[in-house]
PDB file of N, CA and C in Angstrom:
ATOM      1  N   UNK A   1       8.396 -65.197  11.931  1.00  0.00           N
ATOM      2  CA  UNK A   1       9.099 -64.333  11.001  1.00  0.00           C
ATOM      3  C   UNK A   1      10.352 -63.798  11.662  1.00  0.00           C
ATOM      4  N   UNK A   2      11.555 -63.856  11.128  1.00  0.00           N
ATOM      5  CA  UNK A   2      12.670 -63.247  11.437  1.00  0.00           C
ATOM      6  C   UNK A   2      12.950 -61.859  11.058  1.00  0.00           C
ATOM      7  N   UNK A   3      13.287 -61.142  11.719  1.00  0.00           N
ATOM      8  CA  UNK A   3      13.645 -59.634  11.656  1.00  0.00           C
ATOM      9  C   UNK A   3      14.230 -59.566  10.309  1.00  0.00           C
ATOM     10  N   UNK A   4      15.288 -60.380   9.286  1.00  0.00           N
ATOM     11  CA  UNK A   4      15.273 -59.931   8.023  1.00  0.00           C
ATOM     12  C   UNK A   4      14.067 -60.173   7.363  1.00  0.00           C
ATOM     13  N   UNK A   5      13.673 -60.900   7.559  1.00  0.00           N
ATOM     14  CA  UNK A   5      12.103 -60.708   6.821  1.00  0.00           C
ATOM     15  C   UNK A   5      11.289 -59.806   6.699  1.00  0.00           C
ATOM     16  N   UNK A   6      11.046 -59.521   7.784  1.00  0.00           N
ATOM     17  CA  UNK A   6      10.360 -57.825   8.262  1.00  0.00           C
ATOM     18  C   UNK A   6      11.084 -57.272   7.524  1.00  0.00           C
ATOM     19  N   UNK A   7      11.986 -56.944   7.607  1.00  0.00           N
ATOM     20  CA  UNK A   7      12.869 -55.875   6.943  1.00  0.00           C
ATOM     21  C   UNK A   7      12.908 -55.873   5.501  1.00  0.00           C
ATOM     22  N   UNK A   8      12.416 -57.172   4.676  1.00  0.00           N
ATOM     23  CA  UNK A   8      12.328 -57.218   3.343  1.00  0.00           C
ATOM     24  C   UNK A   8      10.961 -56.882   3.176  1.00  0.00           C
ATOM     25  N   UNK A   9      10.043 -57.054   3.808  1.00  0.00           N
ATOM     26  CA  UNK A   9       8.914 -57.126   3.286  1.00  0.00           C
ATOM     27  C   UNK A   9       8.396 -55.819   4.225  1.00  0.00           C
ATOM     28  N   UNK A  10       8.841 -54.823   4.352  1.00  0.00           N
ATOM     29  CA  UNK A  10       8.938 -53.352   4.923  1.00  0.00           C
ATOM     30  C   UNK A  10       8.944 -52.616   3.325  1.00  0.00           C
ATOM     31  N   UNK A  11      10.327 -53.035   3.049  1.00  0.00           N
ATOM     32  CA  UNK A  11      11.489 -52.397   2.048  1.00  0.00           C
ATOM     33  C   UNK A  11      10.422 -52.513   0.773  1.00  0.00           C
ATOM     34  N   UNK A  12       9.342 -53.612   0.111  1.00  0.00           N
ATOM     35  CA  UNK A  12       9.375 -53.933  -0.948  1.00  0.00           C
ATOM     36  C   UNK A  12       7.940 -53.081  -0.756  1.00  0.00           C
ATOM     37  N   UNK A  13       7.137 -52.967   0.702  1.00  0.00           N
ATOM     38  CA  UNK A  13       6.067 -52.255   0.717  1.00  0.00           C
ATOM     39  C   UNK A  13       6.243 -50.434   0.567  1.00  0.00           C
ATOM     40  N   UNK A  14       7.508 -50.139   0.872  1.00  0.00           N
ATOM     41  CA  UNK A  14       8.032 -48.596   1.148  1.00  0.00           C
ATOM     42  C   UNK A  14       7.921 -48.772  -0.935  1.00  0.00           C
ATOM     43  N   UNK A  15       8.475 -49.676  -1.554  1.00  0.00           N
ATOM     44  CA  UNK A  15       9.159 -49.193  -2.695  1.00  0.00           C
ATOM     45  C   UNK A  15       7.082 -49.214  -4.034  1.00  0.00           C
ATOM     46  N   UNK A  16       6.516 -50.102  -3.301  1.00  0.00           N
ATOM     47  CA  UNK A  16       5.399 -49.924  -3.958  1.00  0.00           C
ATOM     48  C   UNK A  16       4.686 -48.325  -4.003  1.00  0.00           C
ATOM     49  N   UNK A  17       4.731 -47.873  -2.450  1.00  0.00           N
ATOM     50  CA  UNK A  17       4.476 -47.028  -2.153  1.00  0.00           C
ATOM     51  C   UNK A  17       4.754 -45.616  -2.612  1.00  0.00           C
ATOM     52  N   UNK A  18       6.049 -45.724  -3.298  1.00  0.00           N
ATOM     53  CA  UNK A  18       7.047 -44.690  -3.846  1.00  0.00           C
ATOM     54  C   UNK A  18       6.629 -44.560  -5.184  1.00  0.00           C
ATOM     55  N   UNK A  19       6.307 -46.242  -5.844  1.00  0.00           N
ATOM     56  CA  UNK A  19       6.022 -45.725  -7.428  1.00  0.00           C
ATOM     57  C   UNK A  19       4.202 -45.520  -7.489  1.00  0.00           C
ATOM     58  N   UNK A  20       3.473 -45.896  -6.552  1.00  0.00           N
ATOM     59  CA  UNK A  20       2.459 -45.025  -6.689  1.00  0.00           C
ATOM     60  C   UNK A  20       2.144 -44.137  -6.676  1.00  0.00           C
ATOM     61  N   UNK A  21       3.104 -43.062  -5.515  1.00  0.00           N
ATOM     62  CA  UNK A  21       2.807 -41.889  -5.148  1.00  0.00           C
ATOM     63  C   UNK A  21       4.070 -41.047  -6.620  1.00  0.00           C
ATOM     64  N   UNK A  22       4.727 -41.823  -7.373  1.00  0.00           N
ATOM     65  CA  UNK A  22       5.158 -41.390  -8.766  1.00  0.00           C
ATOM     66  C   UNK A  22       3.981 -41.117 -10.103  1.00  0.00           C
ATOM     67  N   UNK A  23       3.653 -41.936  -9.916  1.00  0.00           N
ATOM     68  CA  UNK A  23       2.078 -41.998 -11.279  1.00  0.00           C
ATOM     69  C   UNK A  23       1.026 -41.106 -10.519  1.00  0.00           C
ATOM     70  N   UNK A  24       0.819 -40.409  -9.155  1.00  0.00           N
ATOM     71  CA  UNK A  24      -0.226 -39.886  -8.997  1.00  0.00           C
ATOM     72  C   UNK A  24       0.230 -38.407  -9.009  1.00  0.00           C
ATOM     73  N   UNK A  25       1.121 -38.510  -8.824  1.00  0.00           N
ATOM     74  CA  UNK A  25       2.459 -37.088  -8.859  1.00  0.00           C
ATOM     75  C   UNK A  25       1.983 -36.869 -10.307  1.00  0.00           C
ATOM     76  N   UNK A  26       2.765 -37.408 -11.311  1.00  0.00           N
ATOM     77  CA  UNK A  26       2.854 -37.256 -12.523  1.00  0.00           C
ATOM     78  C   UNK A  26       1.089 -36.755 -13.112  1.00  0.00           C
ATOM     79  N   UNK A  27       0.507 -37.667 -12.792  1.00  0.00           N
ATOM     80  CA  UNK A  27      -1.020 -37.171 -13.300  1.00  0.00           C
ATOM     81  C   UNK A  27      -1.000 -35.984 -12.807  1.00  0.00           C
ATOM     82  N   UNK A  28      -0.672 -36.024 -11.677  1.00  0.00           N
ATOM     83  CA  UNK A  28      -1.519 -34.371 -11.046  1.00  0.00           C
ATOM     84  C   UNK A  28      -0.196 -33.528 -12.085  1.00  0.00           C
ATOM     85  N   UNK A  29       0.565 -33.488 -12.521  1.00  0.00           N
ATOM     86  CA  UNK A  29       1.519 -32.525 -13.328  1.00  0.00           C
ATOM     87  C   UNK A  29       1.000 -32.569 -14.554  1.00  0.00           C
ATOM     88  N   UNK A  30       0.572 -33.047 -15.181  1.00  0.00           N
ATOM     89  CA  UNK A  30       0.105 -33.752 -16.221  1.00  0.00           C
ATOM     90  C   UNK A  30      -1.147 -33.065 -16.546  1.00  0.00           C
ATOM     91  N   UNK A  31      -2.078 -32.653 -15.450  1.00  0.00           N
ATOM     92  CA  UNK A  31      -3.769 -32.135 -15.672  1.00  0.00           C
ATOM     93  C   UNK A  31      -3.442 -30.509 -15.008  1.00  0.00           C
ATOM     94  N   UNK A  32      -2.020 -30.548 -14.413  1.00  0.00           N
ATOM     95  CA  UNK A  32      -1.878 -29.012 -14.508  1.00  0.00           C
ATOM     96  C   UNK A  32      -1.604 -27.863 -15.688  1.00  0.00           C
ATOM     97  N   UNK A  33      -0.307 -29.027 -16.074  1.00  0.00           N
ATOM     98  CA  UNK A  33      -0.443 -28.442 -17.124  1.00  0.00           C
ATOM     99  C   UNK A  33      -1.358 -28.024 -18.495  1.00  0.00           C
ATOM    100  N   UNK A  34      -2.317 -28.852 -18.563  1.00  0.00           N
ATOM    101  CA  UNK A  34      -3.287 -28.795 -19.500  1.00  0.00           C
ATOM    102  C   UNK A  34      -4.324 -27.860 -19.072  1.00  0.00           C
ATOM    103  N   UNK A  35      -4.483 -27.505 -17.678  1.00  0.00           N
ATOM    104  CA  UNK A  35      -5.321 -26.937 -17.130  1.00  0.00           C
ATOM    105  C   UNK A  35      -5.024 -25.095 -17.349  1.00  0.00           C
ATOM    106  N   UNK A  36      -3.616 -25.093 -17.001  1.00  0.00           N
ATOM    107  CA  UNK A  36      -3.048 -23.758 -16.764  1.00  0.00           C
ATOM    108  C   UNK A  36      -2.808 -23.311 -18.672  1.00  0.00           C
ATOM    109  N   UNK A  37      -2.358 -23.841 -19.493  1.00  0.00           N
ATOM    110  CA  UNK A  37      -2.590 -24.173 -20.664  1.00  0.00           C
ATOM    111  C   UNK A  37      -4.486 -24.028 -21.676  1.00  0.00           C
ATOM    112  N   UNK A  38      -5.114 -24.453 -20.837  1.00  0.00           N
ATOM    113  CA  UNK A  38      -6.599 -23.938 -21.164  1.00  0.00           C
ATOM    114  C   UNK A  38      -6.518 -22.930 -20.792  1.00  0.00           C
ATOM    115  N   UNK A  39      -6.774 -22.626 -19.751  1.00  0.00           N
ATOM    116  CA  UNK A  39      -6.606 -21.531 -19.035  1.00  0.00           C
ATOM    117  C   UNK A  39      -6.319 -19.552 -19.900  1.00  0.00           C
ATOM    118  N   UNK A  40      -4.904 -20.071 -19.741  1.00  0.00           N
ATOM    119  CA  UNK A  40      -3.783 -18.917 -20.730  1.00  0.00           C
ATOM    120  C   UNK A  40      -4.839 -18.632 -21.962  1.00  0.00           C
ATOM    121  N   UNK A  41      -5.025 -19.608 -22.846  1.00  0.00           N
ATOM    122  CA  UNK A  41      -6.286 -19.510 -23.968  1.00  0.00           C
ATOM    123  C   UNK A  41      -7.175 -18.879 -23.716  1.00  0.00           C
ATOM    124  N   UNK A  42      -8.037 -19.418 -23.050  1.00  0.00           N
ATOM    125  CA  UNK A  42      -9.724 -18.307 -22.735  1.00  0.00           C
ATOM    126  C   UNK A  42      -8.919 -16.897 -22.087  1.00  0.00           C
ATOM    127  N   UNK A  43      -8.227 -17.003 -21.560  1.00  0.00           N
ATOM    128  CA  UNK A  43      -7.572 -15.491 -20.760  1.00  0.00           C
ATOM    129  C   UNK A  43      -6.999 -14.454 -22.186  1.00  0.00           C
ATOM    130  N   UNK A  44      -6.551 -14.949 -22.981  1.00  0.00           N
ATOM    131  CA  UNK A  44      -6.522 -14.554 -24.214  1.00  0.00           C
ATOM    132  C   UNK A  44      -7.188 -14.086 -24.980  1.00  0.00           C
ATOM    133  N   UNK A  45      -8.102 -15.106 -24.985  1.00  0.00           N
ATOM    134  CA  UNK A  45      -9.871 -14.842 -26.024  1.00  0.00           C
ATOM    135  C   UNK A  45     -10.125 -13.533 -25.287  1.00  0.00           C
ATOM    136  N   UNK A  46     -11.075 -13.797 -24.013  1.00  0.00           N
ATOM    137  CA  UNK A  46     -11.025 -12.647 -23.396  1.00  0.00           C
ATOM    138  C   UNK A  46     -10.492 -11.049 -23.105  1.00  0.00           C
ATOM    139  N   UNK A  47      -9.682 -10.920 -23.589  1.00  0.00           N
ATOM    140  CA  UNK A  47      -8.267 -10.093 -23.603  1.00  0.00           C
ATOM    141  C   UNK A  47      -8.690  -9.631 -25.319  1.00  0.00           C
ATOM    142  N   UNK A  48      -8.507 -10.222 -25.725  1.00  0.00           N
ATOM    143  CA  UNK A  48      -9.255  -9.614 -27.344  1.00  0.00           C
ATOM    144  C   UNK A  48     -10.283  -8.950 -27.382  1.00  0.00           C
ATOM    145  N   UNK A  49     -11.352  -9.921 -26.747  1.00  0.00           N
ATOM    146  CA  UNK A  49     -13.025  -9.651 -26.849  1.00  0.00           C
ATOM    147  C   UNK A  49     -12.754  -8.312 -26.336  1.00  0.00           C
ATOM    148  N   UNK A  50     -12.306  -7.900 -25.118  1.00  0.00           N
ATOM    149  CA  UNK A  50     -12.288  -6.473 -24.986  1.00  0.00           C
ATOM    150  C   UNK A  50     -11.263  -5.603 -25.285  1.00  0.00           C
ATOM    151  N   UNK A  51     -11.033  -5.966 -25.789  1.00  0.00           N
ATOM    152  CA  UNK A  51      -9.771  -4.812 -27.004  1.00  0.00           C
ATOM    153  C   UNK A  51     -10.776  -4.581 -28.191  1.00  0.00           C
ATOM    154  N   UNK A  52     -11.632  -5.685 -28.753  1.00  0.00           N
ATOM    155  CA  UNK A  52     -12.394  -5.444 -30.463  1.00  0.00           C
ATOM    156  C   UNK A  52     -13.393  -4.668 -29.470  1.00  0.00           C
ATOM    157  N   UNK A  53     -14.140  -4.964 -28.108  1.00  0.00           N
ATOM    158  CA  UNK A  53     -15.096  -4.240 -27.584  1.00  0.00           C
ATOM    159  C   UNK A  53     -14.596  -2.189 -27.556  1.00  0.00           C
ATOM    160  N   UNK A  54     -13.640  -2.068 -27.166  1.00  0.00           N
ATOM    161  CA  UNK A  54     -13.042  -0.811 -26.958  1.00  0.00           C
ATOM    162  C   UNK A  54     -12.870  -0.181 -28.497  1.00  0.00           C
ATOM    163  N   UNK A  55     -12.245  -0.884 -29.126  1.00  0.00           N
ATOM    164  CA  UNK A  55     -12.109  -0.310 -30.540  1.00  0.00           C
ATOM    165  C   UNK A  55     -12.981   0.212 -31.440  1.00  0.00           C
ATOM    166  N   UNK A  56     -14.012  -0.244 -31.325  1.00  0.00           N
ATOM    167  CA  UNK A  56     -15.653  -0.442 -31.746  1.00  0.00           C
ATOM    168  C   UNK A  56     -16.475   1.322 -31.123  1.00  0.00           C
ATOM    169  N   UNK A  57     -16.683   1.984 -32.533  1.00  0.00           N
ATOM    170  CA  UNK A  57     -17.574   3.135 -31.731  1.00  0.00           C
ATOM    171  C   UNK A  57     -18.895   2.583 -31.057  1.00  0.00           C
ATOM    172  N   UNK A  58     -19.518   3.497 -30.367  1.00  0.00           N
ATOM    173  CA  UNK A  58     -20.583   3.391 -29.658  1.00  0.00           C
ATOM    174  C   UNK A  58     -21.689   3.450 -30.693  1.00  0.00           C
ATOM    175  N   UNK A  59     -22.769   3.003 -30.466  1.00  0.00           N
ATOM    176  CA  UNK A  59     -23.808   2.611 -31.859  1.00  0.00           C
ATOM    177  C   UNK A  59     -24.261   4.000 -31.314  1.00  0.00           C
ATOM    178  N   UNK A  60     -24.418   4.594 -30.378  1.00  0.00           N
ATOM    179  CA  UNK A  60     -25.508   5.987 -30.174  1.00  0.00           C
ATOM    180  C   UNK A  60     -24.516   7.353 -30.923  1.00  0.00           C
ATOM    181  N   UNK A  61     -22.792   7.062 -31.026  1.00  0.00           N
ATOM    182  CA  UNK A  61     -22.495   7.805 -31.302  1.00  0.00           C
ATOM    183  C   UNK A  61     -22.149   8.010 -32.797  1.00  0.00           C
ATOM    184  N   UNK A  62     -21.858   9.440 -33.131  1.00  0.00           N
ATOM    185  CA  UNK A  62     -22.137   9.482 -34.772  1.00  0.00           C
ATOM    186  C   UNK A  62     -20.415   9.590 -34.727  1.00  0.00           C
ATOM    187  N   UNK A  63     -20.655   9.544 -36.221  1.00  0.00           N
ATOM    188  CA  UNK A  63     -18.802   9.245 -36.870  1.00  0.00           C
ATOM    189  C   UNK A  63     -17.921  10.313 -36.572  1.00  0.00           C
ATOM    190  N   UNK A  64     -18.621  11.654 -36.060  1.00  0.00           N
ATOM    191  CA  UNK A  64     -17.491  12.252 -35.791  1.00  0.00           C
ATOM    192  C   UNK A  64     -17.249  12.601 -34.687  1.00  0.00           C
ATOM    193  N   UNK A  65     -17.488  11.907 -33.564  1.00  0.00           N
ATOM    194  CA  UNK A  65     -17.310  11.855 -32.284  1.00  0.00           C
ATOM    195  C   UNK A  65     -16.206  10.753 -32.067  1.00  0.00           C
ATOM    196  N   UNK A  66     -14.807  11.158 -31.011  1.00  0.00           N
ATOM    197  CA  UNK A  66     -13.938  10.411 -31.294  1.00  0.00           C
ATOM    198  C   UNK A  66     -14.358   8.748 -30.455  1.00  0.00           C
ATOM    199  N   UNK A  67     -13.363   8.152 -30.379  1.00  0.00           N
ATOM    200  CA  UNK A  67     -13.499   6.884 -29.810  1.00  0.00           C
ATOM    201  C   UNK A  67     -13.795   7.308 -28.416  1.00  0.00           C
ATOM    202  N   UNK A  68     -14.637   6.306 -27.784  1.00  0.00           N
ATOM    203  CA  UNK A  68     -14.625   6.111 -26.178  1.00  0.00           C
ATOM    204  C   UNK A  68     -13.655   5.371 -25.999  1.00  0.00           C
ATOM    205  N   UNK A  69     -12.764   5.547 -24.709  1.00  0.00           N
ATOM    206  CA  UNK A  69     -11.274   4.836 -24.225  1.00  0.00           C
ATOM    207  C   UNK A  69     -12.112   4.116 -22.703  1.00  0.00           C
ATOM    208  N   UNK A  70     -12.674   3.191 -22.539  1.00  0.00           N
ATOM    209  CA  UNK A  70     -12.889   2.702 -21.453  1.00  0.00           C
ATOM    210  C   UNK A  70     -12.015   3.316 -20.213  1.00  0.00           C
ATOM    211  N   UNK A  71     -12.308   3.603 -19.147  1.00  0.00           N
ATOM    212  CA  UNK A  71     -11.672   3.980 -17.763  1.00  0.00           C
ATOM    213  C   UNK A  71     -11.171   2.746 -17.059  1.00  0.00           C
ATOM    214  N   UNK A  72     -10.053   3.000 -16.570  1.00  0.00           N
ATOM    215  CA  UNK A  72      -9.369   1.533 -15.527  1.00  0.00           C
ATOM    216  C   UNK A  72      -9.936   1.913 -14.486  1.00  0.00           C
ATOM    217  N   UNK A  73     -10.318   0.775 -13.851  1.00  0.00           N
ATOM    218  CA  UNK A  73     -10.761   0.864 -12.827  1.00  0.00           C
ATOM    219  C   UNK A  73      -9.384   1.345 -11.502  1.00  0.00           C
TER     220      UNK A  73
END
């Protein structure tokens, strides 16, 4: 083998190398976004569930006792 040879068959292994590590790139961007995207959603749901939870009198308490305001931690 002659040194341009090497050198082609270097070049054509570097360029395989490049568009694989393109499609595995892309997937991994690809399942982030869908991930961080689920994500935001249930963080949402959640975020409601305890807002309708807070809003909601206490079943022990009677109607004219005002709302309980949960404490921040």
């Amino acid at each position: 083998m002659t040194a341009l040879q090497l050198v082609v068959a270097d070049a054509q292994t570097k360029s395989a190398n490049g568009a694989e590590g393109l499609v595995v790139f892309l997937f991994l961007a690809i399942a982030l976004f869908f991930l961080l995207r689920s994500m935001t959603k249930h963080l949402r749901k959640a975020q409601l569930m305890k807002m309708n939870e807070a809003a909601e009198p206490a079943p022990d308490a009677s109607p004219d006792d005002p709302p309980q305001v949960p404490s921040q931690p």
